[in-house]
PDB file of N, CA and C in Angstrom:
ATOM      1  N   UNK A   1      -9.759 -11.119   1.866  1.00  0.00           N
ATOM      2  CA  UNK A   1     -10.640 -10.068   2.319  1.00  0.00           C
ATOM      3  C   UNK A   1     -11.602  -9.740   1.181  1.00  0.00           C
ATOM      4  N   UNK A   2     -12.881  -9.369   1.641  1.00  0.00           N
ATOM      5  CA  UNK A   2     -14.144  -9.514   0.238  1.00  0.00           C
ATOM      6  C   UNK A   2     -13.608  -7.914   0.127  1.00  0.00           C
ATOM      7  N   UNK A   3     -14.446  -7.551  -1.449  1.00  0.00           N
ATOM      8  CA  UNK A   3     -13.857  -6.486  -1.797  1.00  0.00           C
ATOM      9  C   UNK A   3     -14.457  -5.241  -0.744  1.00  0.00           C
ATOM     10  N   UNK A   4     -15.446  -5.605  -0.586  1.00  0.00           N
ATOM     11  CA  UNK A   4     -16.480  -4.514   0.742  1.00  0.00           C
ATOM     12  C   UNK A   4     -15.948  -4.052   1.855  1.00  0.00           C
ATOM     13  N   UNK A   5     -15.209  -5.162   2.259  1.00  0.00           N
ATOM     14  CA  UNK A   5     -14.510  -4.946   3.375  1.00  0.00           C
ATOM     15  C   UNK A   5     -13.058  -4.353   2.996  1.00  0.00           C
ATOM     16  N   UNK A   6     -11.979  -4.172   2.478  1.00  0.00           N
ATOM     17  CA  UNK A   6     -11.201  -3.897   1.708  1.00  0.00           C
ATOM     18  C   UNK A   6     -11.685  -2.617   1.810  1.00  0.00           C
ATOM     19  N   UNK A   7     -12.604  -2.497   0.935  1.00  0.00           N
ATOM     20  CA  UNK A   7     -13.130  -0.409   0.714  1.00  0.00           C
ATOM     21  C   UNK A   7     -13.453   0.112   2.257  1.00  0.00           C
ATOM     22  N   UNK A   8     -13.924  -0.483   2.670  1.00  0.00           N
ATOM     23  CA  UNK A   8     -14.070  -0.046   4.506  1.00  0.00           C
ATOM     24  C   UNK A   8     -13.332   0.485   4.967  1.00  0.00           C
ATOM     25  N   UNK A   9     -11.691  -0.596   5.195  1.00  0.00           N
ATOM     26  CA  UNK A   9     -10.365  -0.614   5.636  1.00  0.00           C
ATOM     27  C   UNK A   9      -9.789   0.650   5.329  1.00  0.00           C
ATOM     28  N   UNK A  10     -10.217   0.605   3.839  1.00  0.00           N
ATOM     29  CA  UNK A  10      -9.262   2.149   3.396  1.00  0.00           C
ATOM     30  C   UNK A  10      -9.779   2.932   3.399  1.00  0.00           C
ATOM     31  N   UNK A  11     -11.054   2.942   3.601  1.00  0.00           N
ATOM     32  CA  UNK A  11     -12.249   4.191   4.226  1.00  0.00           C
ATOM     33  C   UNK A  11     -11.806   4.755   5.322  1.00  0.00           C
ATOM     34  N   UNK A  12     -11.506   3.787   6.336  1.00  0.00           N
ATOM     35  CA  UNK A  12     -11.131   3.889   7.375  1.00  0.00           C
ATOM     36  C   UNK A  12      -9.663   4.370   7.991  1.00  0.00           C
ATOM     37  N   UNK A  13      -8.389   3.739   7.347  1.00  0.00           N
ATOM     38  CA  UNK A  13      -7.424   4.609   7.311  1.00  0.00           C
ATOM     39  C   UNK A  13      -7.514   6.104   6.821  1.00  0.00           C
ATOM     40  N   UNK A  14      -7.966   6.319   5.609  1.00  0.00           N
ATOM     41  CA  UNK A  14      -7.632   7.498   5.042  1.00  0.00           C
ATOM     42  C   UNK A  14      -8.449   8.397   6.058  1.00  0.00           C
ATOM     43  N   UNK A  15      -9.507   8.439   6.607  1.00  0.00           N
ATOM     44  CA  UNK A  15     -10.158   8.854   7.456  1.00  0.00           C
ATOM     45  C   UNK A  15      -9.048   9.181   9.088  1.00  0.00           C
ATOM     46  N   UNK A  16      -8.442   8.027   9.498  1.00  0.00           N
ATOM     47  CA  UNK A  16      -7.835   8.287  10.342  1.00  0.00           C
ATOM     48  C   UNK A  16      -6.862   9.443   9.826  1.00  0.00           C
ATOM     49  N   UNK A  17      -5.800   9.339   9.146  1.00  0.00           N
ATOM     50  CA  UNK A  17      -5.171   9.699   8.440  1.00  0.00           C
ATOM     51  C   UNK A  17      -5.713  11.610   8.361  1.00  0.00           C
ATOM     52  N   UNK A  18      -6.740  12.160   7.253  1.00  0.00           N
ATOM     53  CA  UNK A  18      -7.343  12.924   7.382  1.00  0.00           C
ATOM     54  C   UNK A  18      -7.808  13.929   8.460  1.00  0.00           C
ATOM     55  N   UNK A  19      -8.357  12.849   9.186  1.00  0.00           N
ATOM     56  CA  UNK A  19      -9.568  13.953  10.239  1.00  0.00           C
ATOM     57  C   UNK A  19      -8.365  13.791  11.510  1.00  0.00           C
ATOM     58  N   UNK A  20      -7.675  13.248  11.855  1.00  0.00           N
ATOM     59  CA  UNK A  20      -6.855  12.975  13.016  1.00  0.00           C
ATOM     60  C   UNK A  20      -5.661  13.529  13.195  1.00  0.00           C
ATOM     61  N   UNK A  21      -4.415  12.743  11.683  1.00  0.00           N
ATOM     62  CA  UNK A  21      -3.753  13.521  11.674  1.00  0.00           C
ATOM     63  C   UNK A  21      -2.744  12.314  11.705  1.00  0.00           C
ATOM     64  N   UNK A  22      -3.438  11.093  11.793  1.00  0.00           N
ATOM     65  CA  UNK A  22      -2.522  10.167  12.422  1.00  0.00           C
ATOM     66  C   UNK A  22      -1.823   9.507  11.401  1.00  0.00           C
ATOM     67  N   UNK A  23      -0.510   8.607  11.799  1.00  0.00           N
ATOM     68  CA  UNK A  23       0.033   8.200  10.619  1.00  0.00           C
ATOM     69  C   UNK A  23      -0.454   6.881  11.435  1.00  0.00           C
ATOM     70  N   UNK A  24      -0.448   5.989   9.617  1.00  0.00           N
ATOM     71  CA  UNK A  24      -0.720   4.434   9.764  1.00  0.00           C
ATOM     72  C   UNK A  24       0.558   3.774   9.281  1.00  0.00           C
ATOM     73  N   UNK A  25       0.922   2.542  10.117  1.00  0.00           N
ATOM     74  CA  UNK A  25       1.864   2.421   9.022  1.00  0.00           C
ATOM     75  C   UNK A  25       1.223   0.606   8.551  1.00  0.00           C
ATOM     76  N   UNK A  26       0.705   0.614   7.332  1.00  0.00           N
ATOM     77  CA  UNK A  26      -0.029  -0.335   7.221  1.00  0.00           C
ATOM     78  C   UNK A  26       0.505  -2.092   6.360  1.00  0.00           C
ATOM     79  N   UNK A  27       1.099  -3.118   6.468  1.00  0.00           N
ATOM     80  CA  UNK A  27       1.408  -3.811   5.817  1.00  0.00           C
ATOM     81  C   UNK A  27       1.142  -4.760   5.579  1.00  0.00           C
ATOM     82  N   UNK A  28       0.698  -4.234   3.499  1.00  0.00           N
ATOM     83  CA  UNK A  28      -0.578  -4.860   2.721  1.00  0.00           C
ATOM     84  C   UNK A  28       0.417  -5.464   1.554  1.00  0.00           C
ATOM     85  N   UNK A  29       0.150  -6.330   0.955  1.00  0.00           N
ATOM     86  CA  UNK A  29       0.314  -6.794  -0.306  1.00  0.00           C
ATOM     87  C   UNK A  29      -0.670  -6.551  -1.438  1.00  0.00           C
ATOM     88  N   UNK A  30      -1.967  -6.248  -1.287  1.00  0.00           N
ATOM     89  CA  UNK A  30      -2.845  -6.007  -2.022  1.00  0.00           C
ATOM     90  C   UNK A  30      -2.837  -4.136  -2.654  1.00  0.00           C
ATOM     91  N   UNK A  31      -2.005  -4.335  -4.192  1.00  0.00           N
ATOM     92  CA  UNK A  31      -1.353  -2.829  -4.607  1.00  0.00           C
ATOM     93  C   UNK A  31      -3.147  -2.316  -4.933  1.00  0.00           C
ATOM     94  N   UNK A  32      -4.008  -2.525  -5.388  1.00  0.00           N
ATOM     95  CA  UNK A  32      -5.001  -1.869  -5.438  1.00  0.00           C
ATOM     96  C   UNK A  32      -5.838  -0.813  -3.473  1.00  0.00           C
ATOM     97  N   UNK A  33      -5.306  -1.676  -2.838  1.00  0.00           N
ATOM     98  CA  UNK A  33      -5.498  -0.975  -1.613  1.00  0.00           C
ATOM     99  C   UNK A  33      -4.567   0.266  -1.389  1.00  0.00           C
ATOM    100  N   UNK A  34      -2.981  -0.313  -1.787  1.00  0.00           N
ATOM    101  CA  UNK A  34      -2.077   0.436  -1.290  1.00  0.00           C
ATOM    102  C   UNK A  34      -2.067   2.133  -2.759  1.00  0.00           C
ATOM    103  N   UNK A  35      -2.971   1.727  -3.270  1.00  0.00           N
ATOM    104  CA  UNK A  35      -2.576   3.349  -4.074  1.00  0.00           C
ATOM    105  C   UNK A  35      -3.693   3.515  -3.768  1.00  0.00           C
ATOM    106  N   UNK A  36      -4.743   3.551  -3.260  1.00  0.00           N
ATOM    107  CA  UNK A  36      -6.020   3.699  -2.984  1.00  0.00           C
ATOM    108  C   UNK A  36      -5.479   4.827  -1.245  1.00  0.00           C
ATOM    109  N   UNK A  37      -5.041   3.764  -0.349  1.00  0.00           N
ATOM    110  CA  UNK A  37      -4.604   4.741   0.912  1.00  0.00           C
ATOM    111  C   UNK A  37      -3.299   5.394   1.629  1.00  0.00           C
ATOM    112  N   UNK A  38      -2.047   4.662   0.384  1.00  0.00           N
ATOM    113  CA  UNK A  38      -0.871   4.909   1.111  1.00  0.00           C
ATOM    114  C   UNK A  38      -0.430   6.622  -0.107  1.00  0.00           C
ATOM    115  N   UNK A  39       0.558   7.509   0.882  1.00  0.00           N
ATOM    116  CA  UNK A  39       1.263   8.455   0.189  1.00  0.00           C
ATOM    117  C   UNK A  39       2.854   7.847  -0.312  1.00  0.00           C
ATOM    118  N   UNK A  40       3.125   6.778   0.594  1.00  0.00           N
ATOM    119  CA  UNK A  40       4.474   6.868   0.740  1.00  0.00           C
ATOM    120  C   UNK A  40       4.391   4.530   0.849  1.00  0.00           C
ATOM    121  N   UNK A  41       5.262   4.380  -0.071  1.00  0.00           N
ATOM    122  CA  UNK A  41       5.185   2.192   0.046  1.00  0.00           C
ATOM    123  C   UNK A  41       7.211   2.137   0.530  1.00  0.00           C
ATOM    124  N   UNK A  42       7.582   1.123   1.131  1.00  0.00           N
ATOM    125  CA  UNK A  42       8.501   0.764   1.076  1.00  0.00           C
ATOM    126  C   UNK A  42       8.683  -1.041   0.942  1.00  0.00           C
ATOM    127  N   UNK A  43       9.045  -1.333  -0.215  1.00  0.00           N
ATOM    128  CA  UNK A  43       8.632  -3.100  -0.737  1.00  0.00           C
ATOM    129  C   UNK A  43      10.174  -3.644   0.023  1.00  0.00           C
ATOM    130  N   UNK A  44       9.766  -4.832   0.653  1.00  0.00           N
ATOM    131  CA  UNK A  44      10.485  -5.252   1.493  1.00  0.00           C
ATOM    132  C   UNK A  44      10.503  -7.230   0.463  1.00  0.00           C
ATOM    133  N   UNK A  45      12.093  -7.218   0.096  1.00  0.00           N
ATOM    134  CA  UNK A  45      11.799  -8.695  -0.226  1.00  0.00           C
ATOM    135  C   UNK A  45      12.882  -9.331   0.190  1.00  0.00           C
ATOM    136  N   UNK A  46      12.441 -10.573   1.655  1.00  0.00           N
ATOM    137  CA  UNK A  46      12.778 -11.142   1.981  1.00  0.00           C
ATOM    138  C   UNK A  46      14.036 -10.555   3.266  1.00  0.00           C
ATOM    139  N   UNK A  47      13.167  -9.268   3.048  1.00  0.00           N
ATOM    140  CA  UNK A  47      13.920  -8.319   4.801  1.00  0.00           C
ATOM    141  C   UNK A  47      14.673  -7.458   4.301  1.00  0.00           C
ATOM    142  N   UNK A  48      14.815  -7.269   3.007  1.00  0.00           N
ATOM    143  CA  UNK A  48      15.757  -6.077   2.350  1.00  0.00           C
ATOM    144  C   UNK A  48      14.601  -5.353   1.022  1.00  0.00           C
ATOM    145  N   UNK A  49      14.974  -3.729   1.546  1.00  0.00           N
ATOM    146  CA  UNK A  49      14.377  -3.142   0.659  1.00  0.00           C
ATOM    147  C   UNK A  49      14.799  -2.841  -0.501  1.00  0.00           C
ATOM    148  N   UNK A  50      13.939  -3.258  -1.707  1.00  0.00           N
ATOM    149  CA  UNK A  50      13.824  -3.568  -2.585  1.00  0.00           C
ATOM    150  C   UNK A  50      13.353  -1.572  -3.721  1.00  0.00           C
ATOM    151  N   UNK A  51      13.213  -0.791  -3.247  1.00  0.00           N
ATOM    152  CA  UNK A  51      11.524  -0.264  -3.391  1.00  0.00           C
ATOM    153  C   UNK A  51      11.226   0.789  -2.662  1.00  0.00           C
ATOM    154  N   UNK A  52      11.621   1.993  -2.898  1.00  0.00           N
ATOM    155  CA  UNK A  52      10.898   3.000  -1.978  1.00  0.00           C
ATOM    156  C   UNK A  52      10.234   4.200  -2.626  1.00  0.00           C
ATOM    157  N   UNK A  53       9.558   5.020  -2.347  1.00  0.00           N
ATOM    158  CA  UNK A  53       9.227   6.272  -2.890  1.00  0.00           C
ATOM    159  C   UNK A  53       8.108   6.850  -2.026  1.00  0.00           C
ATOM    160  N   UNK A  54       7.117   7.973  -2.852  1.00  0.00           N
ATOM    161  CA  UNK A  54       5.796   8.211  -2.959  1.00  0.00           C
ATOM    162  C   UNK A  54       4.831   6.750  -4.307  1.00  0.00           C
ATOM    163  N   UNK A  55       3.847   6.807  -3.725  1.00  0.00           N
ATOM    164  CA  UNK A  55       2.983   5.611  -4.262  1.00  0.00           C
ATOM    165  C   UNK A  55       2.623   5.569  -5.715  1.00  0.00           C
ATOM    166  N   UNK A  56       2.734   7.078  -5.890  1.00  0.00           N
ATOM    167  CA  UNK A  56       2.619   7.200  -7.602  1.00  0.00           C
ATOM    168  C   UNK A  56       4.261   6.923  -8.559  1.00  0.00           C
ATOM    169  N   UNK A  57       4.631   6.513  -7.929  1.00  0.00           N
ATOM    170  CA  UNK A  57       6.364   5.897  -8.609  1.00  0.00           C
ATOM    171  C   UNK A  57       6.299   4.400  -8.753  1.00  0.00           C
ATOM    172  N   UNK A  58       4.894   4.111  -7.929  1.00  0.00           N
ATOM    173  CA  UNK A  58       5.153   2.140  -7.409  1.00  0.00           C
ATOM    174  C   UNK A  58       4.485   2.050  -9.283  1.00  0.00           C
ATOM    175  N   UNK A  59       5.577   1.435 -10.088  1.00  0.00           N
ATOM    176  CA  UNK A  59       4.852   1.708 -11.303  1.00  0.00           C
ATOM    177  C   UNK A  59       4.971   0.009 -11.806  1.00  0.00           C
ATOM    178  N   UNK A  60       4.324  -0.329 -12.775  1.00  0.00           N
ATOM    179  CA  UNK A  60       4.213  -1.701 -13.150  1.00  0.00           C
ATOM    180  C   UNK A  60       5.231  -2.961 -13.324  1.00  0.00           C
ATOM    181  N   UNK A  61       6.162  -2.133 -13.994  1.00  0.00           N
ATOM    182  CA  UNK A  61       7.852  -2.668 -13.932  1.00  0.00           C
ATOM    183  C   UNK A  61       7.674  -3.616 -12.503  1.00  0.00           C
ATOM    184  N   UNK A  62       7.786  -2.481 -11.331  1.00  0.00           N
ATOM    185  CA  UNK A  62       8.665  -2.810  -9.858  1.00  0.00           C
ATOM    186  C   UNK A  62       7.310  -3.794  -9.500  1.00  0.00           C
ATOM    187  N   UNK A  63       5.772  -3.520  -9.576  1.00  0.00           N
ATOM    188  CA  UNK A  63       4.991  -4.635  -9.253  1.00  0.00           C
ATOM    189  C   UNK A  63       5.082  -5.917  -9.977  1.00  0.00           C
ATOM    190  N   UNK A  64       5.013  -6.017 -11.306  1.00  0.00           N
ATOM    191  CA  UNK A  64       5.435  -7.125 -11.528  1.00  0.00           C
ATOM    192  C   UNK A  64       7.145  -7.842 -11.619  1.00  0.00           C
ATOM    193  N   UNK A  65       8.161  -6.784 -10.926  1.00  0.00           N
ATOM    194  CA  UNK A  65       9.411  -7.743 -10.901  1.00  0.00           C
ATOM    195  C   UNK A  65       8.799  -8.468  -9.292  1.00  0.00           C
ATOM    196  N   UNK A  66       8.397  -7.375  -8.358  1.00  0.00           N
ATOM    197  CA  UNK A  66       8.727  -7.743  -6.633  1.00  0.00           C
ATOM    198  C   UNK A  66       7.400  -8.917  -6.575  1.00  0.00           C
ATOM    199  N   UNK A  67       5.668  -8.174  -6.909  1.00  0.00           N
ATOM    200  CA  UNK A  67       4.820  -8.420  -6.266  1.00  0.00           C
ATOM    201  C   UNK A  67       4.147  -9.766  -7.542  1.00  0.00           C
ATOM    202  N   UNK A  68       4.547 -10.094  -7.902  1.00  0.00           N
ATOM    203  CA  UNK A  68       3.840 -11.266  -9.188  1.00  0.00           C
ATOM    204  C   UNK A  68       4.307 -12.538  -8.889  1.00  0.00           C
ATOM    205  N   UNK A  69       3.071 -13.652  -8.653  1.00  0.00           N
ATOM    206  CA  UNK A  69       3.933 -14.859  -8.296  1.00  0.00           C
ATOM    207  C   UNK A  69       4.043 -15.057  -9.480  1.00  0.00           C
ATOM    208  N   UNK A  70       4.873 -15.734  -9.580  1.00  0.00           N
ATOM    209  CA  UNK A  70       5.556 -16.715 -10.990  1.00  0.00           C
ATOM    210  C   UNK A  70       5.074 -18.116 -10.677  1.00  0.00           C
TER     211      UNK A  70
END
């Protein structure tokens, strides 16, 4: 996804989100999106959760053990 479109997306959730009221439940791999529009991540690896909180806990440690290819 180009980065333009990306800023749209989360333009666009947080907007829903905001003016509506609505919950999204959105599933992204891209962590610059997900602290950009999520309050709340749950990291799922390989069907077991790995990973839960508010989005300001998703801290570098847990992205690079879960989300870093090797």
């Amino acid at each position: 996804m180009s980065p333009w479109l990306e800023e749209e997306m989360g333009n666009l959730i947080r907007r829903l989100n905001l003016d509506y009221g609505l919950t999204v439940l959105l599933l992204e791999q891209r962590v610059s999106l997900i602290r950009r529009v999520a309050d709340y991540f749950l990291l799922l690896h390989r069907g077991r959760n790995v990973a839960q909180g508010r989005v300001a806990q998703l801290d570098d440690l847990t992205i690079n053990k879960w989300l870093t290819v090797n």
